[in-house]
N, C-alpha and C. Protein backbone atom coordinates (compact mmCIF):
# COMPACT_ATOMS: atom_id res chain seq x y z
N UNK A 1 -11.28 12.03 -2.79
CA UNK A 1 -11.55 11.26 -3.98
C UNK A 1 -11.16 9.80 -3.77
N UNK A 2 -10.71 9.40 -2.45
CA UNK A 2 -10.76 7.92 -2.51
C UNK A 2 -11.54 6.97 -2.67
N UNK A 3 -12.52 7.22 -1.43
CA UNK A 3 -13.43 6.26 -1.88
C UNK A 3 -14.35 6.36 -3.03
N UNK A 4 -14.65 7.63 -3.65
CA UNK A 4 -15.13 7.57 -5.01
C UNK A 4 -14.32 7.21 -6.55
N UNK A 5 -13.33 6.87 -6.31
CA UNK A 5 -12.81 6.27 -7.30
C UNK A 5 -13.13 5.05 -7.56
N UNK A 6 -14.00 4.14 -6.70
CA UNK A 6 -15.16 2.54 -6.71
C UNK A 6 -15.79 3.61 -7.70
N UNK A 7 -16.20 4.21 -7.64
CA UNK A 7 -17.60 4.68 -8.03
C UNK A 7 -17.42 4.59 -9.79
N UNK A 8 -17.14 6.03 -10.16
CA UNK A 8 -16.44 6.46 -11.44
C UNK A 8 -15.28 6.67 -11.86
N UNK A 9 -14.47 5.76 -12.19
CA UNK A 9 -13.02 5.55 -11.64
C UNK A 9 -12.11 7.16 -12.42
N UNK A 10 -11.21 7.15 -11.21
CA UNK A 10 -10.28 8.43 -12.04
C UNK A 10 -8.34 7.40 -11.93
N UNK A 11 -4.42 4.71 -13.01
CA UNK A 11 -3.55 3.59 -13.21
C UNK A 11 -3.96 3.57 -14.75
N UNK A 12 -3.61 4.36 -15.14
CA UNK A 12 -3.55 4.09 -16.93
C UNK A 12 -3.48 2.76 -17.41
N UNK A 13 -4.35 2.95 -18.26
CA UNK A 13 -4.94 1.74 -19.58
C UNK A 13 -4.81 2.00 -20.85
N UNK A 14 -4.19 0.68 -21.33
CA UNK A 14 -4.31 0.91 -23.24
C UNK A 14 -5.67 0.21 -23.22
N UNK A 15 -6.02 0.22 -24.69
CA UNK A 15 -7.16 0.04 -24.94
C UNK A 15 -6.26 -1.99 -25.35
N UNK A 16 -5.66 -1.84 -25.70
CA UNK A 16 -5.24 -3.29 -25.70
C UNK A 16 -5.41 -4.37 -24.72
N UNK A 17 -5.02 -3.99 -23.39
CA UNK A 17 -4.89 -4.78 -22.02
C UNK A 17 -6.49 -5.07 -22.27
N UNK A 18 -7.38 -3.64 -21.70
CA UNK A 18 -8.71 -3.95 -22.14
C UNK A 18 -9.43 -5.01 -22.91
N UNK A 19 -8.91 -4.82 -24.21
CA UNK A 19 -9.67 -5.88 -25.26
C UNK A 19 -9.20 -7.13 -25.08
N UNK A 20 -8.33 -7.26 -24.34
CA UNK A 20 -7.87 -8.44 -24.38
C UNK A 20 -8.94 -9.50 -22.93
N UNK A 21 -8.88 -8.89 -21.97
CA UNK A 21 -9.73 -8.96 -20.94
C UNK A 21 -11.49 -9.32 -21.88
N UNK A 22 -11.39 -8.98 -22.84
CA UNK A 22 -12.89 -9.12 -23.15
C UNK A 22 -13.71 -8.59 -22.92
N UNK A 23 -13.42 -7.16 -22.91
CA UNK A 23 -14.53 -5.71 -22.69
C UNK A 23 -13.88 -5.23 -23.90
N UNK A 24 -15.60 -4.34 -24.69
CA UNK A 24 -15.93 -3.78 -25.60
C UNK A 24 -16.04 -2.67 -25.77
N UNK A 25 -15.69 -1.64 -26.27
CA UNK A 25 -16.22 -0.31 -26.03
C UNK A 25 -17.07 0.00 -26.42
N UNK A 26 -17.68 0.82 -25.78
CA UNK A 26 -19.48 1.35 -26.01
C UNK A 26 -18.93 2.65 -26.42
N UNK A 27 -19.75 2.77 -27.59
CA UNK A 27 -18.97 4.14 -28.59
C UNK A 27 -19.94 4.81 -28.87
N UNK A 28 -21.74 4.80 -28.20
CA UNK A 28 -22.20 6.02 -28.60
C UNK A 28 -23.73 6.00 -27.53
N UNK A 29 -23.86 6.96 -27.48
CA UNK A 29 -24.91 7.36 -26.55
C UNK A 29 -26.08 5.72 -26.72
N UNK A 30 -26.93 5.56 -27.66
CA UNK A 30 -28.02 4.68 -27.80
C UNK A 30 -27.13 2.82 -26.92
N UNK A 31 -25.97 3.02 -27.20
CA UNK A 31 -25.58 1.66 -27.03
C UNK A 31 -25.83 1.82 -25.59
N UNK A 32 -25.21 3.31 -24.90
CA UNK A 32 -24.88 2.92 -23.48
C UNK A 32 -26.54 3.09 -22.85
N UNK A 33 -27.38 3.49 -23.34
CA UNK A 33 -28.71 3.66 -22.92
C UNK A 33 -29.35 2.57 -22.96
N UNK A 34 -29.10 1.29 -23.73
CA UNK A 34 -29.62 0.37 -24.00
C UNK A 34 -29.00 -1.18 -22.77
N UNK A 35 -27.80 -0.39 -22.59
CA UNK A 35 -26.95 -1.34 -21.28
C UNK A 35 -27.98 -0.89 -20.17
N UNK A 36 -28.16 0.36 -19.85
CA UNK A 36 -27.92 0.97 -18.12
C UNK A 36 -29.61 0.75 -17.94
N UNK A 37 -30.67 1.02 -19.35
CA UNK A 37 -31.93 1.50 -19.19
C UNK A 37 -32.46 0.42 -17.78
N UNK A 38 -33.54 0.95 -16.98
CA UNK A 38 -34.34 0.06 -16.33
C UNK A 38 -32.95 -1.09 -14.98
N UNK A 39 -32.26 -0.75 -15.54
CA UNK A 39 -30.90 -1.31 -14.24
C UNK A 39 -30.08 -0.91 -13.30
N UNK A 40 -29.71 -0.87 -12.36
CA UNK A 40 -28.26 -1.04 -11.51
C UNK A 40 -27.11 -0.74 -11.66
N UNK A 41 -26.33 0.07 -11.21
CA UNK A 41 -24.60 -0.10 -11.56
C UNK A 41 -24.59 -0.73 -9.80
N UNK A 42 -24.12 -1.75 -9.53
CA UNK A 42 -23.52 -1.84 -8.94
C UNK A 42 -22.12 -2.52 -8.10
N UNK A 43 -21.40 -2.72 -6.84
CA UNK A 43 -20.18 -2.62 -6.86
C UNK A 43 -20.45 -2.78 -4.95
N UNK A 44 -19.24 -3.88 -4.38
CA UNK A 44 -19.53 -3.49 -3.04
C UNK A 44 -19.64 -2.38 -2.55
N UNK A 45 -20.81 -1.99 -1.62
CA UNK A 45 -21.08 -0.49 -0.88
C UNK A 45 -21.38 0.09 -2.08
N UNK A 46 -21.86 -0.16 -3.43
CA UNK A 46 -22.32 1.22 -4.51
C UNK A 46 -23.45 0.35 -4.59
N UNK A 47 -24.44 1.43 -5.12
CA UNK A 47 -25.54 0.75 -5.70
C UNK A 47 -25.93 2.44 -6.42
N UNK A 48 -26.16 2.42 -7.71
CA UNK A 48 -26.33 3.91 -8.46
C UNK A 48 -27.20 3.52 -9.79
N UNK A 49 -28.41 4.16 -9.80
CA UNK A 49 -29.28 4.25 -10.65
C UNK A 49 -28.71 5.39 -11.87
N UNK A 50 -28.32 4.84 -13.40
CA UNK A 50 -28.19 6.10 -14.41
C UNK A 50 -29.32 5.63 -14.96
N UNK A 51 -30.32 7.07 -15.02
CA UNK A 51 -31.26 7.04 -15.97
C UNK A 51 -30.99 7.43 -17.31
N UNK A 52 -31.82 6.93 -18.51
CA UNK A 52 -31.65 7.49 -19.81
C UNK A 52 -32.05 9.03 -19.86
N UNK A 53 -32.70 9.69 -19.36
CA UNK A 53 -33.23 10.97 -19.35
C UNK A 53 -31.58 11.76 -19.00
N UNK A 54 -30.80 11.12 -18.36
CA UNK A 54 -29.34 11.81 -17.51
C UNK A 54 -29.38 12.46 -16.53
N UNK A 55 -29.93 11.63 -15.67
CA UNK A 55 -29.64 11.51 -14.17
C UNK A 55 -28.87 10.38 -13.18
N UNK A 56 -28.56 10.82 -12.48
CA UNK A 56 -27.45 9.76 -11.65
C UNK A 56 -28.11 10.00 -10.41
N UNK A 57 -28.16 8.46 -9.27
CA UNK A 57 -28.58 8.75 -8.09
C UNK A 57 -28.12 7.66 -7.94
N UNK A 58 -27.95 7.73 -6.23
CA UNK A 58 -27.88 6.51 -5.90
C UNK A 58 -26.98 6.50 -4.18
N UNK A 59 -26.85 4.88 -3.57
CA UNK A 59 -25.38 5.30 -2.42
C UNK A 59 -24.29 4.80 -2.52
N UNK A 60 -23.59 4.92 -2.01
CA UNK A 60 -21.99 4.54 -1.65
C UNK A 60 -21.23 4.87 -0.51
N UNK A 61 -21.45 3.58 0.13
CA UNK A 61 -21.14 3.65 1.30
C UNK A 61 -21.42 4.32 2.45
N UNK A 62 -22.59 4.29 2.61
CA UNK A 62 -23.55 4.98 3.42
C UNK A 62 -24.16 6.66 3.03
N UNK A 63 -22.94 7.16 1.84
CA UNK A 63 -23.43 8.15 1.58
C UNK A 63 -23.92 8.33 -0.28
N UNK A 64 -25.08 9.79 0.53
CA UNK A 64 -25.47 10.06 -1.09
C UNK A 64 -25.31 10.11 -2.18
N UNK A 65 -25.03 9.79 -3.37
CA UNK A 65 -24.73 9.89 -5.28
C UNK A 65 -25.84 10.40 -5.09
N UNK A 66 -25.85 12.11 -6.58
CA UNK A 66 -26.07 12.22 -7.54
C UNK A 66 -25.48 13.31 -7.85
N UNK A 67 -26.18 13.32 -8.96
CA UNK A 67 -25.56 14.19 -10.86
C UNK A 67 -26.41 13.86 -11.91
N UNK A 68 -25.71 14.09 -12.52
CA UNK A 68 -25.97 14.54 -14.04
C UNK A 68 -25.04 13.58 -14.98
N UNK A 69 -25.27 13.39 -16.39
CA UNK A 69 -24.50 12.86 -17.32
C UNK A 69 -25.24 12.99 -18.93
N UNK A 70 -24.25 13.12 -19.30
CA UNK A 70 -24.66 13.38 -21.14
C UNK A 70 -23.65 12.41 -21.93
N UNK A 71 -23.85 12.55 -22.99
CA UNK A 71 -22.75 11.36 -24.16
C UNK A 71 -21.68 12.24 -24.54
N UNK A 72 -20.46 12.47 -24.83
CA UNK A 72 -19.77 13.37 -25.75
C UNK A 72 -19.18 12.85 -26.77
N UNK A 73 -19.56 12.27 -28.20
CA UNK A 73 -18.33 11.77 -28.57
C UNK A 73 -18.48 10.33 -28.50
N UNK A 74 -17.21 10.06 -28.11
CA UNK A 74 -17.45 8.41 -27.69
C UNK A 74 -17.22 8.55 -25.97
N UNK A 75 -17.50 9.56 -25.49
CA UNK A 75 -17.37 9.62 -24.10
C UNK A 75 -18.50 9.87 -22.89
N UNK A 76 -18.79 8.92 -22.08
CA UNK A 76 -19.91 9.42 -20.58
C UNK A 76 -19.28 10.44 -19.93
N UNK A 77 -20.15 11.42 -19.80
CA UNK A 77 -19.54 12.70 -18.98
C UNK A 77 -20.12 12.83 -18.30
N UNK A 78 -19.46 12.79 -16.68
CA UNK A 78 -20.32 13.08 -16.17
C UNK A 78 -19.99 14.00 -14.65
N UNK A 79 -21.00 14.42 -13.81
CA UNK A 79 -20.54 16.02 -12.70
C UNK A 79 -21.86 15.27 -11.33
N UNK A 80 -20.70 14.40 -10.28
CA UNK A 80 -21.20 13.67 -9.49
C UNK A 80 -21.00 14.66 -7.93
N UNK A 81 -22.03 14.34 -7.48
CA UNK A 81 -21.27 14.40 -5.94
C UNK A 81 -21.91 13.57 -5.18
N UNK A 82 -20.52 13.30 -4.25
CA UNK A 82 -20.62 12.22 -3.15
C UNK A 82 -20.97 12.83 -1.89
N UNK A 83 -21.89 12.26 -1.06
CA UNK A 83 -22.35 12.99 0.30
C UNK A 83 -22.61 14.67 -0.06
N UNK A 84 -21.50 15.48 0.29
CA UNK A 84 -21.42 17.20 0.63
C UNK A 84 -20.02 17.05 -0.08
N UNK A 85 -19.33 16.47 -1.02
CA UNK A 85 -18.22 16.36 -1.45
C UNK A 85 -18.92 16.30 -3.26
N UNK A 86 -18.61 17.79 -4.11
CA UNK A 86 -18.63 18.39 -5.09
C UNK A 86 -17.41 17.23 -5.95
N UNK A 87 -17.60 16.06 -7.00
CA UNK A 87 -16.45 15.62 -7.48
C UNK A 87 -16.19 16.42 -9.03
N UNK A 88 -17.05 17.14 -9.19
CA UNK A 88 -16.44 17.88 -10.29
C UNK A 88 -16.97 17.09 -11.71
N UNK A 89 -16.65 17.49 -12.99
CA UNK A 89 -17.22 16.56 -14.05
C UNK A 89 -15.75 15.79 -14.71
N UNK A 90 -15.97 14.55 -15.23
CA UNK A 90 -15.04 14.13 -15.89
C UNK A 90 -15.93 13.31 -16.89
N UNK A 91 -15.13 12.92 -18.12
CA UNK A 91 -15.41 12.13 -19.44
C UNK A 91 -15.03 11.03 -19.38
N UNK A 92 -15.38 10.17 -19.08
CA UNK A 92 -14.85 8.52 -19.16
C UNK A 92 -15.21 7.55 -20.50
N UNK A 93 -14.39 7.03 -20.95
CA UNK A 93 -14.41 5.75 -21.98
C UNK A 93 -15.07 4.30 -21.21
N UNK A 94 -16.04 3.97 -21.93
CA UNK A 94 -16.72 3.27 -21.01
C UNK A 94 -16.36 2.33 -21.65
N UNK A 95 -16.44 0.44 -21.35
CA UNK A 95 -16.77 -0.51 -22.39
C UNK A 95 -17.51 -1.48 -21.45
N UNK A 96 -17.91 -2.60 -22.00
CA UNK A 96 -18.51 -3.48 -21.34
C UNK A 96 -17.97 -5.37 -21.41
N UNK A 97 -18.17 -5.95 -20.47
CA UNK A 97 -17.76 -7.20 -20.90
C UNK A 97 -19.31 -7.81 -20.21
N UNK A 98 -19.90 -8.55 -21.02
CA UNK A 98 -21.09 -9.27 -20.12
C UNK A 98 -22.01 -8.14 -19.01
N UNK A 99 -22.00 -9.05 -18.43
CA UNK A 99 -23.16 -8.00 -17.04
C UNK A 99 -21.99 -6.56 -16.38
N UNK A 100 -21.07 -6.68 -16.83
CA UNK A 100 -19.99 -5.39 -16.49
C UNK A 100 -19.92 -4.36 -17.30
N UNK A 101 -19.72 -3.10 -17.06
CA UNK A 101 -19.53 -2.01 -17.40
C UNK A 101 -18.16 -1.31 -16.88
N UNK A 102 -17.47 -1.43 -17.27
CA UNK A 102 -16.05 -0.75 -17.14
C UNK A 102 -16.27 1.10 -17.33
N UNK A 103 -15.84 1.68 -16.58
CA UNK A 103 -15.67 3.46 -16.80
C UNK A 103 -14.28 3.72 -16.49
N UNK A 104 -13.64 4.55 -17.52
CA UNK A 104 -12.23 4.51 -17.71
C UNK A 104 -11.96 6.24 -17.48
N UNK A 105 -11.59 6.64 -16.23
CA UNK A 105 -11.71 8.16 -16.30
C UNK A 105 -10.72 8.76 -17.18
N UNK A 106 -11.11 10.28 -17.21
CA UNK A 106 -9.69 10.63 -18.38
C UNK A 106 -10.14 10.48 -19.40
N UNK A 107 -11.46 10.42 -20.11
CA UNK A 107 -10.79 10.15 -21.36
C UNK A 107 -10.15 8.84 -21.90
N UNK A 108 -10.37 7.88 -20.76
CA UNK A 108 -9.92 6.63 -20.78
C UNK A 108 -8.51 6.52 -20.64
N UNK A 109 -7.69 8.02 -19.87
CA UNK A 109 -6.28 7.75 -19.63
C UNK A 109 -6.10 7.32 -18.03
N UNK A 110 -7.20 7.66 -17.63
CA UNK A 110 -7.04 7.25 -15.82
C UNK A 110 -7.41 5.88 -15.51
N UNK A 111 -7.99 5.57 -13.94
CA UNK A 111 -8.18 4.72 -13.39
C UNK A 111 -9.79 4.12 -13.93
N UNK A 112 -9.69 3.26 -13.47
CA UNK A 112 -11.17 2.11 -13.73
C UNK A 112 -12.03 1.76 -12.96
N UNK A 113 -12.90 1.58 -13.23
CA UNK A 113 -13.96 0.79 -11.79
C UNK A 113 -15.03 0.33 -12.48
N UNK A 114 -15.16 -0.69 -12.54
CA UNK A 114 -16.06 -2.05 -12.65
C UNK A 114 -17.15 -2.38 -11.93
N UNK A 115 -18.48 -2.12 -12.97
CA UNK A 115 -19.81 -1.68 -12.01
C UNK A 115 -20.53 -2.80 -12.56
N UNK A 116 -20.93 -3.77 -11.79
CA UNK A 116 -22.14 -4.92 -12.15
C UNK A 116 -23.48 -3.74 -12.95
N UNK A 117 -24.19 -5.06 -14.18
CA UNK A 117 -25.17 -4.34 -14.00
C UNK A 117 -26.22 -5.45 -13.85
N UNK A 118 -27.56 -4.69 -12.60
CA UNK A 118 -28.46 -5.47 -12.26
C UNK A 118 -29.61 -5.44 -12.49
C-alpha cells in the first residue's frame, strides 16, 4: 500500500486544518460528478480516469488502476486495484480547492492525496 497511497490516500485530519487551506467539501454524489465528469485525476506517475457511470481506470506508475466507485452519504467509496495488488474498498471524504480534489481515506480519518483535475 505504499505507493498507492499517491493514489487514494489511506496522517489524520480535522476538517479545520482543511478549511483553512481552502478546500471545500464535496458532500454529495451530483457535486462530485460535476468536478470529475469528462476529466483527469491526476498526480506525478498517476493519471486515473473516474467516470460518472462508476468506473475507475487508469496508471500509476507504470502500473494498471481500476475499480469501481459509488457515493455513500457524504462519502466516495471506492474497491481499487493496483497492477495484481487487490487494495480492497475504502470511503473517503473528498473536498476540493480549485483544479484539486483532495480524498481523505477513513472516512476522512486517514491520510490524503491531492489529485489535479485535467
Amino acid at each position: 500500500m505504499t505507493r498507492i497511497a499517491y493514489i487514494f490516500a489511506v496522517a489524520a485530519l480535522t476538517a479545520s486544518p482543511a478549511l483553512a487551506e481552502g478546500f471545500q467539501p464535496v458532500e454529495n454524489r451530483d457535486s462530485f460528478v460535476s468536478l470529475i465528469d469528462g476529466r483527469s485525476l491526476t498526480r506525478f506517475g498517476i493519471r486515473l480516469e473516474v467516470s460518472p457511470r462508476g468506473d475507475i481506470t487508469g496508471r500509476a506508475f507504470g502500473r494498471e488502476v481500476s475499480g469501481d466507485w459509488r457515493w455513500d452519504g457524504r462519502y466516495f467509496c471506492r474497491d481499487l486495484t493496483f497492477g495484481a495488488e487487490s487494495l480492497g474498498p475504502n470511503c473517503q471524504a473528498v473536498e476540493v480547492r480549485g483544479s484539486t480534489l483532495r480524498f481523505i481515506a477513513d472516512k476522512g480519518a486517514g491520510q490524503r492525496a491531492d489529485l489535479r483535475l485535467d
